[in-house]
Protein backbone atom coordinates (compact mmCIF):
# COMPACT_ATOMS: atom_id res chain seq x y z
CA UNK A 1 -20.32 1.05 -5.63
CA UNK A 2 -20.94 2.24 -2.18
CA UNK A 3 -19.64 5.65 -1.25
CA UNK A 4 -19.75 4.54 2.38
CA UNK A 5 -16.82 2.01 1.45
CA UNK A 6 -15.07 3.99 -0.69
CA UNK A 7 -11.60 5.82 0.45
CA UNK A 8 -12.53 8.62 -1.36
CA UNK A 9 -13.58 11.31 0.20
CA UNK A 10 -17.23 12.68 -1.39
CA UNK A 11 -15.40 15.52 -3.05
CA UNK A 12 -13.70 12.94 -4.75
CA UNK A 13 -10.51 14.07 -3.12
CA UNK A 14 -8.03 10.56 -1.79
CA UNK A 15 -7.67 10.39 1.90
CA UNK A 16 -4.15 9.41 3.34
CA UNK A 17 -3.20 6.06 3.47
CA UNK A 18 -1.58 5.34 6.79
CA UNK A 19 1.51 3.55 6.27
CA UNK A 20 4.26 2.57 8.88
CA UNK A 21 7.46 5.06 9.20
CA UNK A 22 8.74 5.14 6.25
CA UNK A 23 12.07 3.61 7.59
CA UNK A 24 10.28 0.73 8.65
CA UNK A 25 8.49 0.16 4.77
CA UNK A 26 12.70 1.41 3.17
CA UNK A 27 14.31 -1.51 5.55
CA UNK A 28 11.86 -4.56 4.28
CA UNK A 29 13.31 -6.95 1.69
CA UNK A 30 11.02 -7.68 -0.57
CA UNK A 31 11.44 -10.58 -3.32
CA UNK A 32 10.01 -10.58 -6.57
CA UNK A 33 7.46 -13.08 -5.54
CA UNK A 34 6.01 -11.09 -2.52
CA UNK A 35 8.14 -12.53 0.42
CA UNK A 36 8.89 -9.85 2.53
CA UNK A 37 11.24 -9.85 5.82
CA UNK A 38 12.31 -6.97 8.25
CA UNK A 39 15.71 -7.74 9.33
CA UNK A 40 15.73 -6.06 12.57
CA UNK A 41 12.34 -7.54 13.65
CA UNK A 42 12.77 -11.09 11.74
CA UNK A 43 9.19 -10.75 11.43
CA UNK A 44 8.37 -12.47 7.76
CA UNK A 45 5.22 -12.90 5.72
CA UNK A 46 4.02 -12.59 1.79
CA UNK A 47 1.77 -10.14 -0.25
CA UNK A 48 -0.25 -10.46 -2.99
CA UNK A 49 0.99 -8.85 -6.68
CA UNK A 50 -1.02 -6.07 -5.54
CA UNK A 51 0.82 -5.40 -2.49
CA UNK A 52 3.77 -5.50 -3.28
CA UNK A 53 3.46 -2.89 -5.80
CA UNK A 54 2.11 -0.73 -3.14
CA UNK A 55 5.17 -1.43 -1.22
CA UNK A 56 7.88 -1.09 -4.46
CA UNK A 57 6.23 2.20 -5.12
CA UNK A 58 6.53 3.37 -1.55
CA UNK A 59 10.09 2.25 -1.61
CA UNK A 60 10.55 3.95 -4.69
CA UNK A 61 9.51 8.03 -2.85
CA UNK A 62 5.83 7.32 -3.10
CA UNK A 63 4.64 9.59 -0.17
CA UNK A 64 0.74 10.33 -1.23
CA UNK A 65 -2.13 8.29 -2.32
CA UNK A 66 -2.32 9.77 -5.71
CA UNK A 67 1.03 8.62 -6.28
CA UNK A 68 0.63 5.15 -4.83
CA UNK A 69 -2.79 4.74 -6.89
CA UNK A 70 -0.98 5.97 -10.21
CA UNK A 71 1.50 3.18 -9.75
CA UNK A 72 -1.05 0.79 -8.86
CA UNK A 73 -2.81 1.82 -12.11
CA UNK A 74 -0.05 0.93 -14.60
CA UNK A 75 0.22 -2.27 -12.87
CA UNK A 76 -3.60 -2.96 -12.82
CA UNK A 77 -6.63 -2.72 -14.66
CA UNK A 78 -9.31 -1.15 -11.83
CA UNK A 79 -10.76 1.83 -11.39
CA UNK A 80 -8.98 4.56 -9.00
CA UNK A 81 -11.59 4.38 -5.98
CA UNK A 82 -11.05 0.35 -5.85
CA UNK A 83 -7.26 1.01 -5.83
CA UNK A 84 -7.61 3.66 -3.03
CA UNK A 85 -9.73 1.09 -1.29
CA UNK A 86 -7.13 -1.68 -1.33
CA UNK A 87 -4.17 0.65 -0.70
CA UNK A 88 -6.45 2.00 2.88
CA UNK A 89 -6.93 -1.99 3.74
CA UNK A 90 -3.19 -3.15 3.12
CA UNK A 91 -2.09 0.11 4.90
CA UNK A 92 -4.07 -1.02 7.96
CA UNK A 93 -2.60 -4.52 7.40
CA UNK A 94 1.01 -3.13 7.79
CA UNK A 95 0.22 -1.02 10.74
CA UNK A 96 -0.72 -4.05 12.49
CA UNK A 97 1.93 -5.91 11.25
CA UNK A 98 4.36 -3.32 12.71
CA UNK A 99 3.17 -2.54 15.82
């Protein structure tokens, strides 16, 4: 793997995943199939099985990436740097979904 990629930083310690407020991420319905909507935007669209157990566990009080990864780890069978990875990438994905 390359460290350059990686969301971990090279003491091995996770970097902060950027997410929108977290009133914005606690206001989204979000269907068991991955459709999510904001009802005060309208704004609509659908995330993998991946990301939406990013955004149950953030629903759920996750506030830190060691959290978020843990829950992503029951769920999945990948090592923590990929999950860190993915959970940077759909954080950046929401921000620009929300701006």
């Amino acid at each position: 793997m390359n460290t350059a990629n990686s969301a971990v930083a090279r003491d091995d310690t996770p970097r902060a995943a950027q997410f929108p407020a977290p009133e914005i991420i606690g206001r989204l319905a979000v269907s068991t199939s991955g459709f999510v909507f904001d009802p005060v935007s309208g704004a609509s669209f659908s995330v993998n099985a991946s990301g939406l157990a990013v955004l149950r566990a953030i629903q759920a009080g996750a506030t830190d990436m060691a959290t978020i990864v843990h829950a992503l780890g029951v769920e999945f069978d990948a090592a923590p740097a990929v999950l860190e990875r993915d959970v940077m990438e759909f954080a950046g994905r929401l921000r620009k979904a929300f701006r």
